[in-house]
N, C-alpha and C. Protein backbone atom coordinates (compact mmCIF):
# COMPACT_ATOMS: atom_id res chain seq x y z
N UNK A 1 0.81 -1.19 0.00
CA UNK A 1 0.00 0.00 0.00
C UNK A 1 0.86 1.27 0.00
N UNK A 2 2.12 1.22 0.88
CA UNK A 2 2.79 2.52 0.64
C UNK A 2 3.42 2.46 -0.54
N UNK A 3 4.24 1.22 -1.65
CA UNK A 3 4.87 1.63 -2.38
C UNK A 3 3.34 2.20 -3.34
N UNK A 4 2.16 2.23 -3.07
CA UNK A 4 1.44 2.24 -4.39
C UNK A 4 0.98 3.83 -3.72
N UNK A 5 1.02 4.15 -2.96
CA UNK A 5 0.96 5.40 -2.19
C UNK A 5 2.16 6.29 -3.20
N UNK A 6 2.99 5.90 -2.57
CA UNK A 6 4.27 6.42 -3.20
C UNK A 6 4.55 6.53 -4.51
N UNK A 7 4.04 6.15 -5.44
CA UNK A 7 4.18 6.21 -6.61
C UNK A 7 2.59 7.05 -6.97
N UNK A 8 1.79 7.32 -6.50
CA UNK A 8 1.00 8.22 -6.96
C UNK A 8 1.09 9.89 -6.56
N UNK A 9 1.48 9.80 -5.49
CA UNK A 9 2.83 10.72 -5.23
C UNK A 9 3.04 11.38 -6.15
N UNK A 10 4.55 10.03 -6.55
CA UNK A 10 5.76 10.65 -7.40
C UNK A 10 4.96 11.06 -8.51
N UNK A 11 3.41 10.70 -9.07
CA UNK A 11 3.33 10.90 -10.36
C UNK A 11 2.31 12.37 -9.92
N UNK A 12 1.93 12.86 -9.06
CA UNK A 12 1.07 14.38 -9.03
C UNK A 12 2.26 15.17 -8.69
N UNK A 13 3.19 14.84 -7.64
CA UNK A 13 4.48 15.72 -8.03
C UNK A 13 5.35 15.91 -9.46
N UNK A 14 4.96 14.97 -10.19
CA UNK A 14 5.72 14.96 -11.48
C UNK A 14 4.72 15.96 -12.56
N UNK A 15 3.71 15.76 -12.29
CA UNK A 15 2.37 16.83 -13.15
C UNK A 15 2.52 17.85 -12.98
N UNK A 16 2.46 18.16 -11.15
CA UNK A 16 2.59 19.90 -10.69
C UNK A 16 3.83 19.86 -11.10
N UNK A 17 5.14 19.27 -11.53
CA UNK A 17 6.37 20.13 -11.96
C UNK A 17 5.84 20.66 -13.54
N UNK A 18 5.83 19.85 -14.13
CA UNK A 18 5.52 20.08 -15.34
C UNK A 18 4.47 21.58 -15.78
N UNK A 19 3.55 20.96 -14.79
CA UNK A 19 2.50 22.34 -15.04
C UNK A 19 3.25 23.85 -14.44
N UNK A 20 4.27 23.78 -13.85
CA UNK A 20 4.59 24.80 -13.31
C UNK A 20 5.63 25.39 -14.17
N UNK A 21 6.14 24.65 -14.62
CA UNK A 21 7.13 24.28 -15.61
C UNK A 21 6.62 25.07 -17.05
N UNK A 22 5.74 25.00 -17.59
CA UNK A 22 4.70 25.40 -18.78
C UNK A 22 4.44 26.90 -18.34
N UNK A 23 4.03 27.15 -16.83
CA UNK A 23 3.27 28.21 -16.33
C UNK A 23 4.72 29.19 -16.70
N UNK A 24 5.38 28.77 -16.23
CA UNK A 24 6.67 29.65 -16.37
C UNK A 24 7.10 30.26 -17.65
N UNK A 25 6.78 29.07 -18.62
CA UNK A 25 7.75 28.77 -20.25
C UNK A 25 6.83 30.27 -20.94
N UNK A 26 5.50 29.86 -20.01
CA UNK A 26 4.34 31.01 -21.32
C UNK A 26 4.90 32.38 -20.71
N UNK A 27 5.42 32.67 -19.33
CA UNK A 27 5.74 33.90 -18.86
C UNK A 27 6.58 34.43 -19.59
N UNK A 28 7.81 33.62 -19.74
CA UNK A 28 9.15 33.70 -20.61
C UNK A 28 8.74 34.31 -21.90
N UNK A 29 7.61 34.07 -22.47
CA UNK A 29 7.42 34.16 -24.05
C UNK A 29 6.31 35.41 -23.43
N UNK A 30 5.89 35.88 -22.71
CA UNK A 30 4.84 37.04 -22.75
C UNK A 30 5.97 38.23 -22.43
N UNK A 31 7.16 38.04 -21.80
CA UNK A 31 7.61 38.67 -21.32
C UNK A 31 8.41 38.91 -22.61
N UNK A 32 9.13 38.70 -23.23
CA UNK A 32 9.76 38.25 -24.67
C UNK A 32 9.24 39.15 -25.31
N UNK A 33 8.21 38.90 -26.01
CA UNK A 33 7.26 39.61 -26.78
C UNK A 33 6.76 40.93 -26.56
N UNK A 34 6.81 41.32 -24.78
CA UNK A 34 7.06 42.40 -24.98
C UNK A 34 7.62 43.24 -24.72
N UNK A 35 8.98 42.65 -24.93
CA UNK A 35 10.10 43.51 -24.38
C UNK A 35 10.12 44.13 -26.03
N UNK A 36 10.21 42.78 -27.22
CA UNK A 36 10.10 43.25 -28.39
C UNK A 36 9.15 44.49 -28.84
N UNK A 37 7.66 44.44 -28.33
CA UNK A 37 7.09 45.47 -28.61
C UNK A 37 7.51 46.55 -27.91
N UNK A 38 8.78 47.02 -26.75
CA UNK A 38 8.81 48.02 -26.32
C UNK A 38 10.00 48.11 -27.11
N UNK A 39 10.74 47.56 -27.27
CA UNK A 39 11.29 48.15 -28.79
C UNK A 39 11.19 48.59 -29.66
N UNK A 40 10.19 47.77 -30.44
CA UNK A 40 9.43 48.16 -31.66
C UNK A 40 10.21 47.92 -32.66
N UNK A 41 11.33 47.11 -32.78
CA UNK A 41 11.92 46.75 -34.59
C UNK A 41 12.14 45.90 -34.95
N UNK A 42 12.23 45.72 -35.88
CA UNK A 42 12.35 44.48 -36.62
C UNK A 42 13.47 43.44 -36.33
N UNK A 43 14.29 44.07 -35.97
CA UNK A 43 15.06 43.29 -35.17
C UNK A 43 15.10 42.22 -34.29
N UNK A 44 13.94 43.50 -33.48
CA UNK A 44 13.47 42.57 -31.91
C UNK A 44 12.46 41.59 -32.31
N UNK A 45 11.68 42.18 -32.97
CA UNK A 45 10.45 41.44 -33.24
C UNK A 45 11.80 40.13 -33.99
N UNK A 46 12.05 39.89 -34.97
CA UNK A 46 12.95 38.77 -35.44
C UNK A 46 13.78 37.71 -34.49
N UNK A 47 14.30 38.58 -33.25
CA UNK A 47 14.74 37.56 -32.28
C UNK A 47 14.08 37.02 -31.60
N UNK A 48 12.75 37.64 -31.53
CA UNK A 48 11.90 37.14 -30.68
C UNK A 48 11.42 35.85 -31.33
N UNK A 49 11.05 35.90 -32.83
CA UNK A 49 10.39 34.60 -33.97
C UNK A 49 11.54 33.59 -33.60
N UNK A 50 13.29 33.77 -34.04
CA UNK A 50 14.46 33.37 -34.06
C UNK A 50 13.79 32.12 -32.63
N UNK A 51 14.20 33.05 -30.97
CA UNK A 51 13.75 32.05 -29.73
C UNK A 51 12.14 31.35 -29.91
N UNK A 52 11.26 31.90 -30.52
CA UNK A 52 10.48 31.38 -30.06
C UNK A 52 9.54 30.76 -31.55
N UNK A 53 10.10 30.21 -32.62
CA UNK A 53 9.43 29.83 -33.94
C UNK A 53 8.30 28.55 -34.29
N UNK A 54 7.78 28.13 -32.77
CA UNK A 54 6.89 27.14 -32.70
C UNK A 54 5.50 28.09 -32.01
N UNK A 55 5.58 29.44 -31.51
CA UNK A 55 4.67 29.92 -30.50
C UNK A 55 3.61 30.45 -32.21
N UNK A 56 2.30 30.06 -32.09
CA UNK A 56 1.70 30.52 -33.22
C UNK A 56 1.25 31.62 -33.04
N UNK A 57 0.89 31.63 -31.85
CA UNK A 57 0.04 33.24 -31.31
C UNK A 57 0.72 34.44 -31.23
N UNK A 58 2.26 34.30 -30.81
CA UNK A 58 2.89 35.22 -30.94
C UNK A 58 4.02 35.88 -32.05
N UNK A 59 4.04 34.24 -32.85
CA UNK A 59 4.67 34.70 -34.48
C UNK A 59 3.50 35.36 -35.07
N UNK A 60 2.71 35.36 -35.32
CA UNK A 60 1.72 36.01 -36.12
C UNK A 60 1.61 37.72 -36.01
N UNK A 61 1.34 37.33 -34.29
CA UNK A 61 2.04 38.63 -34.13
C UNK A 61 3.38 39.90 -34.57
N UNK A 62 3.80 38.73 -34.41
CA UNK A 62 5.78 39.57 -34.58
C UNK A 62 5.54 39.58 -36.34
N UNK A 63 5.28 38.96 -36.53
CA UNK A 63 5.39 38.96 -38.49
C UNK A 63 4.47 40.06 -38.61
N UNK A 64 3.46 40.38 -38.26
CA UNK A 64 2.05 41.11 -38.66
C UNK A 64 3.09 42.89 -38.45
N UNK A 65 3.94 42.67 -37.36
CA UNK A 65 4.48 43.81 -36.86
C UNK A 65 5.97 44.17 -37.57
N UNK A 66 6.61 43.45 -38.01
CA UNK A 66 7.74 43.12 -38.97
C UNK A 66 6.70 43.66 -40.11
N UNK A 67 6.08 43.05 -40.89
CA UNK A 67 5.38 43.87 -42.27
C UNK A 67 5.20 44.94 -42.15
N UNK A 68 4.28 45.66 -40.83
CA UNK A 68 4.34 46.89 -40.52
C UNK A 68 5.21 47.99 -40.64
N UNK A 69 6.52 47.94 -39.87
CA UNK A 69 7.96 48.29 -40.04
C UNK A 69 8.10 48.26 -41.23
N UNK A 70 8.18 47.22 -41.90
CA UNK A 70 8.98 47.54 -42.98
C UNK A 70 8.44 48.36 -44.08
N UNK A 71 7.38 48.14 -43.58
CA UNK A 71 5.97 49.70 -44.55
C UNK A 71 6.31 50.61 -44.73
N UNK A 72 5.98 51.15 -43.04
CA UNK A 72 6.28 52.37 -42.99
C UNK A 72 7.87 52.46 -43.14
N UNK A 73 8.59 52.22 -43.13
CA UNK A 73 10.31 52.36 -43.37
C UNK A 73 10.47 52.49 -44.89
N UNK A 74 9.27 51.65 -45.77
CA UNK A 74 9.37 51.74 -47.24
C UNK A 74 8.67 53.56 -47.75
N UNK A 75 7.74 53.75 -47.02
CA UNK A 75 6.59 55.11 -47.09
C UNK A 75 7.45 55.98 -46.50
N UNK A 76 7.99 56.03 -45.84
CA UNK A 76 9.34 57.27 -45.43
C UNK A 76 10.30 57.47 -46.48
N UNK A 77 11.19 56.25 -47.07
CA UNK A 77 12.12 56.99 -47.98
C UNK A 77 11.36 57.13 -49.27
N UNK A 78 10.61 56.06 -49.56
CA UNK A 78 9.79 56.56 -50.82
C UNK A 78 10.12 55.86 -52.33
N UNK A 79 11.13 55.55 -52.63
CA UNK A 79 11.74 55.17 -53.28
C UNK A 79 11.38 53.81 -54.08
N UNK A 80 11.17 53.45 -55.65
CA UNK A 80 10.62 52.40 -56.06
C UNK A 80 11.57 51.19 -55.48
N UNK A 81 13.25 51.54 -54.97
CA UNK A 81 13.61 50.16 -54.45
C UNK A 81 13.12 50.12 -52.94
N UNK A 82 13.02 51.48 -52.45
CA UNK A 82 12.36 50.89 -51.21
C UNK A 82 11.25 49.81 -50.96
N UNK A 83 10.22 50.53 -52.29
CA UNK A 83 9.10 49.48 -52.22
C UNK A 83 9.62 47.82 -52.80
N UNK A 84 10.13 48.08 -53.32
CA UNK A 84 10.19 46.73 -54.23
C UNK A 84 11.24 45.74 -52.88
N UNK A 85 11.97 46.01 -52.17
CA UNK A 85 12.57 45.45 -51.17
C UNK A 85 11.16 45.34 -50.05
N UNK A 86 10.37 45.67 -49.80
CA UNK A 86 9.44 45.82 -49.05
C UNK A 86 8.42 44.38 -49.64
N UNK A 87 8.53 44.36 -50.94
CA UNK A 87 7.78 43.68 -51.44
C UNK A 87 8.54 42.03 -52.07
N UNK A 88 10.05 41.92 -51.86
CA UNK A 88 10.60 40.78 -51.80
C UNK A 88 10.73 40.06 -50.45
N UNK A 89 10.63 41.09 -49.50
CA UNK A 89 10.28 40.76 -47.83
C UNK A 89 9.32 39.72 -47.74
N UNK A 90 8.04 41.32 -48.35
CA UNK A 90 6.49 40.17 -48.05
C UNK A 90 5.56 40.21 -49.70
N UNK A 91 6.54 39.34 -49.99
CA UNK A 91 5.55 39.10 -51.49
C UNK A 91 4.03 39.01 -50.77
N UNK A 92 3.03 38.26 -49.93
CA UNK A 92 1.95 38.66 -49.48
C UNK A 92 1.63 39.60 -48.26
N UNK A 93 2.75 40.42 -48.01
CA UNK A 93 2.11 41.10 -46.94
C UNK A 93 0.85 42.12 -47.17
N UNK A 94 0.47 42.40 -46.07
CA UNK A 94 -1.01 43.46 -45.84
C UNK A 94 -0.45 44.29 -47.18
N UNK A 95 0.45 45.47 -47.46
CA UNK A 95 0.42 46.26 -48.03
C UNK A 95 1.10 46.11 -49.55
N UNK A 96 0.93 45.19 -49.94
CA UNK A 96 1.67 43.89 -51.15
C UNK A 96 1.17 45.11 -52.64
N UNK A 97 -0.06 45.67 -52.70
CA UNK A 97 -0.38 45.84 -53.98
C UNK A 97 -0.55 47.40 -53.84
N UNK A 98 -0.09 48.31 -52.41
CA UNK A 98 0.02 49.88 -52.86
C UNK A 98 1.70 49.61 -53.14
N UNK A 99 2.27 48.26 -52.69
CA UNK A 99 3.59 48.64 -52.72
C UNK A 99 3.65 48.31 -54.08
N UNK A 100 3.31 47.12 -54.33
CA UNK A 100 3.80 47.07 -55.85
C UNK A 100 3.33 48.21 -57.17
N UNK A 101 1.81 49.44 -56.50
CA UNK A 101 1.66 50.29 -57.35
C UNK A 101 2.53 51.78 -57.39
N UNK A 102 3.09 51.56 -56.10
CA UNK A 102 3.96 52.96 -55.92
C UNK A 102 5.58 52.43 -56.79
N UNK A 103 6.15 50.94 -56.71
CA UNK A 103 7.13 50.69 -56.98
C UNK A 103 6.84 50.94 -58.50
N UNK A 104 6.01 50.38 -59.08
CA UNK A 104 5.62 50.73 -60.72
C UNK A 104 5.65 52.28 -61.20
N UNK A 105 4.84 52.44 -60.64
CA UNK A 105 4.80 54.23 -60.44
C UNK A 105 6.53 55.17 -60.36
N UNK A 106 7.16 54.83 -59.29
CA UNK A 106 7.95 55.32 -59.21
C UNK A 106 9.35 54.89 -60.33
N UNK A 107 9.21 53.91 -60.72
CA UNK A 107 9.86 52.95 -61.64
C UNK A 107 9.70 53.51 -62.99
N UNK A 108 8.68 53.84 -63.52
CA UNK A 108 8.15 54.34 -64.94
C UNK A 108 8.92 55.67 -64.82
N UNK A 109 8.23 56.59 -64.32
CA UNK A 109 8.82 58.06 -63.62
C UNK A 109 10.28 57.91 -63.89
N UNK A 110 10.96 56.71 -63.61
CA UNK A 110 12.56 57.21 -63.74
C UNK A 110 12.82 56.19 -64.57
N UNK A 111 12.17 56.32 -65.28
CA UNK A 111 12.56 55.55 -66.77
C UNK A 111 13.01 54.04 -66.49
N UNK A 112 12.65 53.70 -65.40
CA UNK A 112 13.06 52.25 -65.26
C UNK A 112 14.47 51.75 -64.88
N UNK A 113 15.25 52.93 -64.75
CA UNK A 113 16.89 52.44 -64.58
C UNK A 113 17.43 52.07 -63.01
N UNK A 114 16.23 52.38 -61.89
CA UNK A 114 15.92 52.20 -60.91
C UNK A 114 16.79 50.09 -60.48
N UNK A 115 17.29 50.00 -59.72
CA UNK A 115 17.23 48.78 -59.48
C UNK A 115 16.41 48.13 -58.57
N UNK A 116 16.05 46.91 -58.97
CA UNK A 116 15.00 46.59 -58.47
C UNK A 116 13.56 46.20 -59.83
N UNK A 117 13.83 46.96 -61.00
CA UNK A 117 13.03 47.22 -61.94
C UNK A 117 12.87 45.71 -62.66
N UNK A 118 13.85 44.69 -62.69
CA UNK A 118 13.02 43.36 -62.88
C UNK A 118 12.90 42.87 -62.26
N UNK A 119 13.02 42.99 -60.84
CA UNK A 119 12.23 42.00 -59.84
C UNK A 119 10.85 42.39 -60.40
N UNK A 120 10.24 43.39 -60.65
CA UNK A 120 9.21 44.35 -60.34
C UNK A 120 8.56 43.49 -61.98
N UNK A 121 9.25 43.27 -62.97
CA UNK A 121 8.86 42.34 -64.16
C UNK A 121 8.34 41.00 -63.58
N UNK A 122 9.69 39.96 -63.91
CA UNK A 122 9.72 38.98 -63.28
C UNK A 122 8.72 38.56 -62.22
N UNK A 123 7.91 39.33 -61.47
CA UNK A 123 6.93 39.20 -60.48
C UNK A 123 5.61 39.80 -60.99
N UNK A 124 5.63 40.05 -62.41
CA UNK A 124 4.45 40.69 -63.37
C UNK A 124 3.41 41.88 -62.72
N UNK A 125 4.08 42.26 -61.63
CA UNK A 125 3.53 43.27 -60.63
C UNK A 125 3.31 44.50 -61.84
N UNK A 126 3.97 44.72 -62.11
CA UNK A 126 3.87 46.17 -62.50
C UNK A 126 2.47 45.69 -64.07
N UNK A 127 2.44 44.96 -64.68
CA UNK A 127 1.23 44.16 -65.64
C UNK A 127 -0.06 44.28 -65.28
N UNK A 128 0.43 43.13 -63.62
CA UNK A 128 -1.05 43.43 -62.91
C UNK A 128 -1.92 44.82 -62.56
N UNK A 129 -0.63 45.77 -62.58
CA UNK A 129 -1.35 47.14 -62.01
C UNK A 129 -1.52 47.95 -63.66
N UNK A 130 -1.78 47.32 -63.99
CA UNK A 130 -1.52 48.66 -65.55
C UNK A 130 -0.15 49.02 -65.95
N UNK A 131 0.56 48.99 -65.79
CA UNK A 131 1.86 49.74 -66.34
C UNK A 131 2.41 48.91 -67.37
């Protein structure tokens, strides 16, 4: 009776480690995530995916926020390679088809000598938009 004592024991002490164990792992990754968002770059957000590339709830996140960045970082300098690097990043990101219409846009405008100008083929982007 005690060894069967004893072994039910060892096995709810072995659960509460585990569960405590988990309780901890999700702290690690809330805490993570937002140390990255008090950062705010792509960087952080990337080391954060880098440690943690199985968490679904919080890659989605960090990627959703990585596309972001690299938006607005493309909408600041302006530039058809800005966009078109913006748009080899996230061939589907959120902002995929003002980027590929500003990269066309800005691309035509300078006669095309722009680099970056056959990715912008090659990816029939500039077709799809009229140009």
């Amino acid at each position: 009776m005690k060894r069967k004592y004893a072994a039910v024991l060892s096995g709810i002490v072995f659960v509460f480690i585990l569960f405590v164990h988990s309780v901890s792992a999700l702290e690690n990754i809330r805490t993570d995530f937002k140390k990255a968002q008090v950062s705010d770059t792509v960087y952080a957000y990337e080391n954060f995916i880098r440690s943690y590339p199985d968490n679904k709830k919080y890659l989605k996140k960090a990627l959703g926020k990585i596309d972001e960045l690299d938006w607005e970082k493309a909408e600041k300098y302006g530039s058809a390679l800005n966009y078109v690097n913006y748009l080899k990043k996230h061939p589907k990101g959120k902002y995929q088809k003002e980027a590929g219409t500003l990269a066309c846009e800005k691309s035509k405008s300078i006669g095309n000598i722009q680099l970056g100008y056959n990715f912008l083929l090659k990816m029939k982007i500039c077709e799809s938009n009229g140009y």
